[in-house]
Protein backbone atom coordinates (compact mmCIF):
# COMPACT_ATOMS: atom_id res chain seq x y z
CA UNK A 1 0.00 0.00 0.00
CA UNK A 2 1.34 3.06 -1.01
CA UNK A 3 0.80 6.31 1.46
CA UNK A 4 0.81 9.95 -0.29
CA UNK A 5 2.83 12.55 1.11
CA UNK A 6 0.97 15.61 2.18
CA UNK A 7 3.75 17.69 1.92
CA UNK A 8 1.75 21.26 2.87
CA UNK A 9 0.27 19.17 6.00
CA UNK A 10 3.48 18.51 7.05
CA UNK A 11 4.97 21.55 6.81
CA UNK A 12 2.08 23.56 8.12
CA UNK A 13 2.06 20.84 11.66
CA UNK A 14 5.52 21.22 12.02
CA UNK A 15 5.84 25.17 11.60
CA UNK A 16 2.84 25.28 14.34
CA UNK A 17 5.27 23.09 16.59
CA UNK A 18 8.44 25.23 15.76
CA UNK A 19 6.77 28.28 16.46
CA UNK A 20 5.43 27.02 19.83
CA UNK A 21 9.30 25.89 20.73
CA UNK A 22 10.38 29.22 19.89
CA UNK A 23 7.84 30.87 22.21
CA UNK A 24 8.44 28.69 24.63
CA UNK A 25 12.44 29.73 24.72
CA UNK A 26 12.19 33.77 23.52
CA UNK A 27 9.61 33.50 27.08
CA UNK A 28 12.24 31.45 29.21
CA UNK A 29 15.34 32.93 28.01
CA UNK A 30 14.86 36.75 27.13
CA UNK A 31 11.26 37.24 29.40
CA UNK A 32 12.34 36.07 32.18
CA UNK A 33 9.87 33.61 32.97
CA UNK A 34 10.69 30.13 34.74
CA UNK A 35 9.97 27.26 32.45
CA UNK A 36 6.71 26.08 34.29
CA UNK A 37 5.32 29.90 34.22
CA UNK A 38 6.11 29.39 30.60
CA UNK A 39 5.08 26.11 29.80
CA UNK A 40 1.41 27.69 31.64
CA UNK A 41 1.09 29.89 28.98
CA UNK A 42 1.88 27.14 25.90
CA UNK A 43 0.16 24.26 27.25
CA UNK A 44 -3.14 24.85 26.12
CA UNK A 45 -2.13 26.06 22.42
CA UNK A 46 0.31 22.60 22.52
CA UNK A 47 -2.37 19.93 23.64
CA UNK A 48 -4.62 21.95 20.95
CA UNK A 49 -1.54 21.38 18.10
CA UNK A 50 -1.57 17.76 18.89
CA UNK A 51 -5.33 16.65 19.10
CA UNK A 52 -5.09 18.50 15.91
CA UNK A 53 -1.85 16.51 14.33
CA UNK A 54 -3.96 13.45 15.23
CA UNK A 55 -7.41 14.18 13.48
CA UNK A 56 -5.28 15.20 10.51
CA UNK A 57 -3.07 12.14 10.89
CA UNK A 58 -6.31 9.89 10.97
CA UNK A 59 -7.97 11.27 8.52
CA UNK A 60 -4.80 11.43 5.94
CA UNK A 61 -3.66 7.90 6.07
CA UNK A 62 -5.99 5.49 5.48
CA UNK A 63 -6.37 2.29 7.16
CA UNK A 64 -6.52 -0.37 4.98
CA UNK A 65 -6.81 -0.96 1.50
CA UNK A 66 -9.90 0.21 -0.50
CA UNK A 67 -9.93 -3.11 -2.83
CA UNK A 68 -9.47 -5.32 -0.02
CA UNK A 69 -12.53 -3.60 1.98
CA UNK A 70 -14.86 -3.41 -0.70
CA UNK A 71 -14.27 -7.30 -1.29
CA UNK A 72 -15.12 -7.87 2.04
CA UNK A 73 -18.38 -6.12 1.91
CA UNK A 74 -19.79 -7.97 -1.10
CA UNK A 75 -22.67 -10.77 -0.43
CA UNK A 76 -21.55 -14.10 -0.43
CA UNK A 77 -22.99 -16.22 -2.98
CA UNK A 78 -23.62 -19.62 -1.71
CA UNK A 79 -25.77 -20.96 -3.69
CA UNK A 80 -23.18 -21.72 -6.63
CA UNK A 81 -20.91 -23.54 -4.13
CA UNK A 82 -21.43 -27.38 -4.82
């Protein structure tokens, strides 16, 4: 099974976690904050980033094969089996 590459998804995720990593140290290192004042003020926006990576993750990879399914799905015929 081959898996396309969503190449703007990707990019798009990990630019929201970059830019949360970066506010995270500009906060700790130049604002003066401790890391748990700062990791306060990021958790929320984080836990949103990944419940978001994994609805987009679910719904871009699919779980099994579309060929395979729709064979399984079909009515069995058993009146032909002798």
């Amino acid at each position: 099974m081959k898996v396309p590459w969503r190449k703007n998804v990707l990019v798009l995720v990990g630019l929201g976690y970059s830019s949360l990593i970066i506010i995270f140290v500009a906060m700790c290192w130049s604002g003066g904050m401790t890391a748990e004042d700062a990791y306060e003020v990021v958790k929320s926006p984080l836990m949103a980033l990944i419940g978001g990576s994994l609805a987009i993750s679910k719904d871009l990879i699919p779980l099994g094969d579309d060929h395979h399914a729709s064979e399984e799905n079909k009515p069995v015929d058993n009146h032909n089996n002798r």
